[in-house]
C-alpha atoms as a PDB file:
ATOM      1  CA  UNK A   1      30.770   6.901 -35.459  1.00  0.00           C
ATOM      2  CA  UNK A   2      28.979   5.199 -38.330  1.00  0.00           C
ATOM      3  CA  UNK A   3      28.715   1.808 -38.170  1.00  0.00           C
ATOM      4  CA  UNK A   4      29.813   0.986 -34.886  1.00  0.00           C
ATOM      5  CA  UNK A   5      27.504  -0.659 -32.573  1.00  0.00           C
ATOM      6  CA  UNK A   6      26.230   0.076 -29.138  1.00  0.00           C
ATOM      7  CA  UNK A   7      24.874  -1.921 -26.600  1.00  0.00           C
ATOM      8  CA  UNK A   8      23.172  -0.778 -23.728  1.00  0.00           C
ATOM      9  CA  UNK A   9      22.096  -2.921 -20.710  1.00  0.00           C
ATOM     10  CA  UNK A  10      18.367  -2.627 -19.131  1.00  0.00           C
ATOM     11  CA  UNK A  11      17.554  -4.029 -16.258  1.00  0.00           C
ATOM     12  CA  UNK A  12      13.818  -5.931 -16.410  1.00  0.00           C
ATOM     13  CA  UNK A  13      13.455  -4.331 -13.540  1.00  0.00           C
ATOM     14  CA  UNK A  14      13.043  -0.830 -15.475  1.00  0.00           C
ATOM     15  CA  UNK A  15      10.199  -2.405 -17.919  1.00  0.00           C
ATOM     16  CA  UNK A  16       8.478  -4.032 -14.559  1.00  0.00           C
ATOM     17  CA  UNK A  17       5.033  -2.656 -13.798  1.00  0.00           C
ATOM     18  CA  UNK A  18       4.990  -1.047 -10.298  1.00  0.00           C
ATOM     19  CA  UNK A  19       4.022  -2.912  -7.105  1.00  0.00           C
ATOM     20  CA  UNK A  20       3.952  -2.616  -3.635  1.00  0.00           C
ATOM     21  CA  UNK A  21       7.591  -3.946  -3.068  1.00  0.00           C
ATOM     22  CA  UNK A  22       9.044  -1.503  -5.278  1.00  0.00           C
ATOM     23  CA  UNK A  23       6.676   1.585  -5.615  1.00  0.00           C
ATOM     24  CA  UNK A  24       9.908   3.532  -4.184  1.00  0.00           C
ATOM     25  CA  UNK A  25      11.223   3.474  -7.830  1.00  0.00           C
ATOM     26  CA  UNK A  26       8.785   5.911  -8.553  1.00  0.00           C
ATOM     27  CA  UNK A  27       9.423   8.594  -5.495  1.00  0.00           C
ATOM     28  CA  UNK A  28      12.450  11.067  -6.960  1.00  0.00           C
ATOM     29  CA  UNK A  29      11.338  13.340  -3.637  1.00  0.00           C
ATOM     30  CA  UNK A  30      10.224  11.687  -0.524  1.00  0.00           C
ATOM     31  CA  UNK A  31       7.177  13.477   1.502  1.00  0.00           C
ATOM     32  CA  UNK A  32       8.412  12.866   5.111  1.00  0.00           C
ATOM     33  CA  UNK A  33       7.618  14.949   8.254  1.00  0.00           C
ATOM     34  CA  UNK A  34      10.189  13.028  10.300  1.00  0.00           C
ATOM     35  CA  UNK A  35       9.862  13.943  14.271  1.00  0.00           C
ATOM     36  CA  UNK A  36      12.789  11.404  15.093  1.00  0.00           C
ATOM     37  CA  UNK A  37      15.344   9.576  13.413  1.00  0.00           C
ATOM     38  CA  UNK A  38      18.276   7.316  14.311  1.00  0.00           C
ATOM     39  CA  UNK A  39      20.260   4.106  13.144  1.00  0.00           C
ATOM     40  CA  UNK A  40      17.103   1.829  13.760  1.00  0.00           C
ATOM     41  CA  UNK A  41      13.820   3.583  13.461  1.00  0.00           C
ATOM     42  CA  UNK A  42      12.401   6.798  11.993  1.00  0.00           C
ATOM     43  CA  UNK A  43       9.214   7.841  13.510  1.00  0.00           C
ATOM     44  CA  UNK A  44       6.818   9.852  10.929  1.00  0.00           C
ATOM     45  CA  UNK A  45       4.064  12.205  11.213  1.00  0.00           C
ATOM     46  CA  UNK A  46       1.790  11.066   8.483  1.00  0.00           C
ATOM     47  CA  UNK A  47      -0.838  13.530   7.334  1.00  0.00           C
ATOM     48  CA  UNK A  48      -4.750  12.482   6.719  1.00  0.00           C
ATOM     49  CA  UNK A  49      -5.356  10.963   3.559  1.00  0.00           C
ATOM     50  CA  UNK A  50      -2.226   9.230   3.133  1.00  0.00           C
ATOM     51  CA  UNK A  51      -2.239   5.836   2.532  1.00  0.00           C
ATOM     52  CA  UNK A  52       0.308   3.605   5.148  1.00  0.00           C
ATOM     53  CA  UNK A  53       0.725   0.794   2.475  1.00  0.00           C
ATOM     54  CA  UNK A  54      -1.572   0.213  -0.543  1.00  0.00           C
ATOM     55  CA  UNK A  55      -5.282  -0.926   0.436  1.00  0.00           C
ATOM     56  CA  UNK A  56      -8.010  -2.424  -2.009  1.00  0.00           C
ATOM     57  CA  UNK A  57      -6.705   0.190  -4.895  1.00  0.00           C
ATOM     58  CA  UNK A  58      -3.542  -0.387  -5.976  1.00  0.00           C
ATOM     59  CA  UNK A  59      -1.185   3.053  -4.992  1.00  0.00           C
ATOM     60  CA  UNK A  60       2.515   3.840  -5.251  1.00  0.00           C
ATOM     61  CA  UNK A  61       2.296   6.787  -3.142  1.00  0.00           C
ATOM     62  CA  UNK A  62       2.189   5.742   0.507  1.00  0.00           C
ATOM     63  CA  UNK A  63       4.167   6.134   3.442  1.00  0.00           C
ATOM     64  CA  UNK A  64       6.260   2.811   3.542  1.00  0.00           C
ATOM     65  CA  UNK A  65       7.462   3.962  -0.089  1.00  0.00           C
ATOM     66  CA  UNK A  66       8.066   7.034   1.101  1.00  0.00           C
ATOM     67  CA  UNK A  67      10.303   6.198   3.566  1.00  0.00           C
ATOM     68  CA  UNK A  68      11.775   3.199   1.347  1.00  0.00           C
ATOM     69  CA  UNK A  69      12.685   6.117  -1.331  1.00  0.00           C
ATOM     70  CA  UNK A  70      13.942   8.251   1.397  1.00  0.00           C
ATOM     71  CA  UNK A  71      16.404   5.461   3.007  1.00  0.00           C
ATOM     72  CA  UNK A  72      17.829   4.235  -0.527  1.00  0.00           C
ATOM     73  CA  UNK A  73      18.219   8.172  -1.168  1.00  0.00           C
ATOM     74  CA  UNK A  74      20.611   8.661   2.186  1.00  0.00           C
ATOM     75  CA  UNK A  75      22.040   5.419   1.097  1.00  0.00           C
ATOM     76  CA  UNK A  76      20.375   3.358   4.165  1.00  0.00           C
ATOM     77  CA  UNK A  77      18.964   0.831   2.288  1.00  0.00           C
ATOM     78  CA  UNK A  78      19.652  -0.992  -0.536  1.00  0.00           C
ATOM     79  CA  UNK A  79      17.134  -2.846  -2.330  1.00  0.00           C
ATOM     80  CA  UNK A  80      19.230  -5.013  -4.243  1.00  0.00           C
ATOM     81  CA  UNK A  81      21.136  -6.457  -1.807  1.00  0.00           C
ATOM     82  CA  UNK A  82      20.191 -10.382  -1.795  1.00  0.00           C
ATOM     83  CA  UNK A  83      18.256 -11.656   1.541  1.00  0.00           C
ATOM     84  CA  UNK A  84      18.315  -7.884   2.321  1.00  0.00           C
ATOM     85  CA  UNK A  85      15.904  -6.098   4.998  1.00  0.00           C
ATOM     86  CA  UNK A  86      12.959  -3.870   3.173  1.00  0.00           C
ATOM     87  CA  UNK A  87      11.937  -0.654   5.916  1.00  0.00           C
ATOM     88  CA  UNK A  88       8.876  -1.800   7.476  1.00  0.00           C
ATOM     89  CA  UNK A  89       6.229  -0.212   9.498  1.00  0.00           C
ATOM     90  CA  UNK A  90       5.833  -1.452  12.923  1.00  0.00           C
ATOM     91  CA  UNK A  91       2.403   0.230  13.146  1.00  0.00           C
ATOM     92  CA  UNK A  92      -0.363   1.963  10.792  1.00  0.00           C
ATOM     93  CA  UNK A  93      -2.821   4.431  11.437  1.00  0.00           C
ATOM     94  CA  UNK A  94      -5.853   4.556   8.906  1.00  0.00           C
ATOM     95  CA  UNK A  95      -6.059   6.819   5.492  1.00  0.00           C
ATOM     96  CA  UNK A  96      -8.024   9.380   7.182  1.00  0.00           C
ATOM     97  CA  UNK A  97      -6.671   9.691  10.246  1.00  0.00           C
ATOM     98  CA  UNK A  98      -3.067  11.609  11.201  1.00  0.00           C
ATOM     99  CA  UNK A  99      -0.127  10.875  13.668  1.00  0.00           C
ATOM    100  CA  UNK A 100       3.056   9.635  14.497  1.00  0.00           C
ATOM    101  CA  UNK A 101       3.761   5.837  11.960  1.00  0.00           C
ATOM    102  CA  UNK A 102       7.130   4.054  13.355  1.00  0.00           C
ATOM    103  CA  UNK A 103       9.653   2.540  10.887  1.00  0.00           C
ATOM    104  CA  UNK A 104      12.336  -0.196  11.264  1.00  0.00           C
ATOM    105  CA  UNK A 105      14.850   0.548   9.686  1.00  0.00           C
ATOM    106  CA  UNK A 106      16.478  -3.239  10.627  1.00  0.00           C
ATOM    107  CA  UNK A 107      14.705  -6.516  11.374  1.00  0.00           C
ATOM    108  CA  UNK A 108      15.582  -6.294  14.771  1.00  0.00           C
ATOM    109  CA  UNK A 109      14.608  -3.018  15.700  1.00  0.00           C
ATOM    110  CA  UNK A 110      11.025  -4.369  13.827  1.00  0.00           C
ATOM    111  CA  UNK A 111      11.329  -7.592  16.108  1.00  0.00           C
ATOM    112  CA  UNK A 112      11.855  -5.354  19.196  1.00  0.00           C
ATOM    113  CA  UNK A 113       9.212  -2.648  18.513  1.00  0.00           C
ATOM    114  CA  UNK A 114       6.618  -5.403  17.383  1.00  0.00           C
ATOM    115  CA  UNK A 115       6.546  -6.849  20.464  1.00  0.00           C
ATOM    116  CA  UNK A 116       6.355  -4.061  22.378  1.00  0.00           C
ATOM    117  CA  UNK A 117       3.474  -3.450  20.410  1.00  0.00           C
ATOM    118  CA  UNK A 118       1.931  -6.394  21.018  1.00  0.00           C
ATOM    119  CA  UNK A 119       2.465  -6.431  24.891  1.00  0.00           C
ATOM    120  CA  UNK A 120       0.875  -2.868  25.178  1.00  0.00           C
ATOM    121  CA  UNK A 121       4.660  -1.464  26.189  1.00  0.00           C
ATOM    122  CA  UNK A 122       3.701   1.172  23.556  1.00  0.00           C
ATOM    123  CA  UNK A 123       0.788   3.646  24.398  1.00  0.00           C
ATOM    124  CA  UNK A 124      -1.373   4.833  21.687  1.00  0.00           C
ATOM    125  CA  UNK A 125      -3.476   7.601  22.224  1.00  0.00           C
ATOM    126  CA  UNK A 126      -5.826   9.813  19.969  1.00  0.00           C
ATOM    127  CA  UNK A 127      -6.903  13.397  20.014  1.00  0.00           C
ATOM    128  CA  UNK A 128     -10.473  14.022  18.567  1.00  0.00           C
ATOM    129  CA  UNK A 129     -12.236  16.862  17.799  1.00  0.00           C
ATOM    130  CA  UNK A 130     -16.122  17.201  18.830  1.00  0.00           C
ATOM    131  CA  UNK A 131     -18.671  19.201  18.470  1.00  0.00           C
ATOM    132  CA  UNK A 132     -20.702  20.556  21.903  1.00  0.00           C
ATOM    133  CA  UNK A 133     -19.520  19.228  25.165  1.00  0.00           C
ATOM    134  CA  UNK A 134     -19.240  15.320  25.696  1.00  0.00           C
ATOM    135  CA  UNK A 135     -21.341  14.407  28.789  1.00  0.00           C
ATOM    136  CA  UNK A 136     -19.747  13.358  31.322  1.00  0.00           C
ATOM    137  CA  UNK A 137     -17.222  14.724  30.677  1.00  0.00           C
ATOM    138  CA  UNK A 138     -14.724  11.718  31.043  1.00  0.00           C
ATOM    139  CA  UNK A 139     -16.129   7.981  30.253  1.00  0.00           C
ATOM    140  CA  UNK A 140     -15.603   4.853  28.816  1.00  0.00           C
ATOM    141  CA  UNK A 141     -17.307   3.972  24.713  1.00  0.00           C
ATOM    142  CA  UNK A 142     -17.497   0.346  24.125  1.00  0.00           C
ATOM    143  CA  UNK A 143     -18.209  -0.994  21.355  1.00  0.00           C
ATOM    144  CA  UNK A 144     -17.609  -3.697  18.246  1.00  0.00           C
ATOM    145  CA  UNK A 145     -15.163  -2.972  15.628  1.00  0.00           C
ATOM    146  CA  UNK A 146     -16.091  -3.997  12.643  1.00  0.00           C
ATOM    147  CA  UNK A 147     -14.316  -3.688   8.701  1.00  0.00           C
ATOM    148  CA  UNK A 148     -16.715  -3.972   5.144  1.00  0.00           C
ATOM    149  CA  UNK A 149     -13.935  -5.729   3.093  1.00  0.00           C
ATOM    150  CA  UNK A 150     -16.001  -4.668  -0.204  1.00  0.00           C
ATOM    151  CA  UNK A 151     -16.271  -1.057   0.703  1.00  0.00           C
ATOM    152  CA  UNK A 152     -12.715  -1.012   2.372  1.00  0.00           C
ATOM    153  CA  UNK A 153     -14.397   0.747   5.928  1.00  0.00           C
ATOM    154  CA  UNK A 154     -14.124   0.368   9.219  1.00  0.00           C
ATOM    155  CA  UNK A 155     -17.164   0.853  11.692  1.00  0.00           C
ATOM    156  CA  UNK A 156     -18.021   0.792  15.467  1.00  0.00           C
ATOM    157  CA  UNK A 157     -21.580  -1.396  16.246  1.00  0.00           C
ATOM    158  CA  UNK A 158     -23.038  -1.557  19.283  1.00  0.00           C
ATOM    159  CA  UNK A 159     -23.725  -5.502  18.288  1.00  0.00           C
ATOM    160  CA  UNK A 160     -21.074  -8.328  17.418  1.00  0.00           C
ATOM    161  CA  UNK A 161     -20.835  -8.671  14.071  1.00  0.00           C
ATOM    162  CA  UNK A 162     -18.716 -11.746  12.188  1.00  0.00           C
ATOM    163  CA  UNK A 163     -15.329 -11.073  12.584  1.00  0.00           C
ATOM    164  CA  UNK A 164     -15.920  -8.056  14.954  1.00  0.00           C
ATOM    165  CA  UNK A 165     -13.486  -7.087  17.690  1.00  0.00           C
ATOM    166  CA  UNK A 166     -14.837  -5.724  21.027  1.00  0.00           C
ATOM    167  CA  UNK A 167     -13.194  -1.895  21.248  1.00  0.00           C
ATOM    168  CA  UNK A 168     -12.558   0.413  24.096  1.00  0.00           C
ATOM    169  CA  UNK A 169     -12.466   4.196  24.095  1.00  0.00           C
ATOM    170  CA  UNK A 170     -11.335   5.962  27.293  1.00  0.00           C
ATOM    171  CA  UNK A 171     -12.490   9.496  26.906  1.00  0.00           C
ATOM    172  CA  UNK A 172     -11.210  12.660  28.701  1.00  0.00           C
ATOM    173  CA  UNK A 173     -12.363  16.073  27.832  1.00  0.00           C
ATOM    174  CA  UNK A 174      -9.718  18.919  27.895  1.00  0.00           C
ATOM    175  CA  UNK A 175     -11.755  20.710  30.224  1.00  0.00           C
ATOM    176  CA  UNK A 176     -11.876  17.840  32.914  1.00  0.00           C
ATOM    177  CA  UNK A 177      -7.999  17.784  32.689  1.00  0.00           C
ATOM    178  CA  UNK A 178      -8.252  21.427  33.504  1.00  0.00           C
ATOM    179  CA  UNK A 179      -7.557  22.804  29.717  1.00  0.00           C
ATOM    180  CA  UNK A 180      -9.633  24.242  27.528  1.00  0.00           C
ATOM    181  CA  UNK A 181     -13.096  23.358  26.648  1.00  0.00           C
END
């Protein structure tokens, strides 16, 4: 009515420019293709182009907020909770490339999967498309990984660069495996 007086209460929070920690305020509809989920991890299918966490430019839309926005949705996670657990990713795949990103949803199952990670319990493997007929037909690349800072790339050398790391492709085309060429 006239004259009376209303008070509402903002949280800074809401005036707060967006960062990596809390781009999840801005998801109202998760993108997930979730391939497996249960009380500890959620293992993703992340589609080319998609940014695992922000990298040189400064985006809300990745996968870890994502899946942040899609935990606090189901009521998984809550953000506010003091000394609370934030979803991590126990592994990233690059912007361009596609495939299966693992969450934890709790610090131990990220404690756990890390180092399984790290003592090569986990296999990675990578399907690639070429064009013509690799000869032979299975082999071995090696080569020096290498990552521009300025231009945000990574790139294979055949020489050590500063702050290179020696990388190893084993290569098997379908058609040595007996599948299609």
């Amino acid at each position: 009515a006239e004259g009376d007086t209303v008070r509402v209460y903002l949280s800074d929070e809401f005036f707060e420019a967006p960062r990596e920690e809390n781009a999840w305020r801005k998801i109202t509809a998760p993108r997930l293709d979730i391939v497996y989920e249960d009380e500890n991890i959620l293992l993703v299918d992340k589609k080319p182009g998609v940014l695992c966490h922000s990298a040189g430019e400064w985006s809300w839309n990745t996968l870890i907020a994502n899946i942040q926005a899609y935990l606090r949705a189901k009521g998984e996670w809550d953000p506010a909770r003091e000394n609370g657990f934030a979803p991590a990713l126990c592994n990233r795949i690059d912007r361009n490339t596609g495939g299966i990103v693992i969450a934890a949803k709790n610090a131990e199952a990220l404690r756990i999967l890390n180092q399984k990670i790290k003592d090569r319990e986990i296999d990675k493997r990578y399907l690639c498309i070429v064009h013509g007929t690799p000869r032979p037909a299975s082999g071995r690349l090696e080569g020096q990984l290498f990552k521009n800072a300025k231009e945000n790339r990574v790139y294979v050398t055949k020489t050590p660069q500063k702050g290179s790391k020696t990388c190893i492709t084993l290569y098997q085309t379908l058609q040595s495996r007996g599948g299609l060429s």
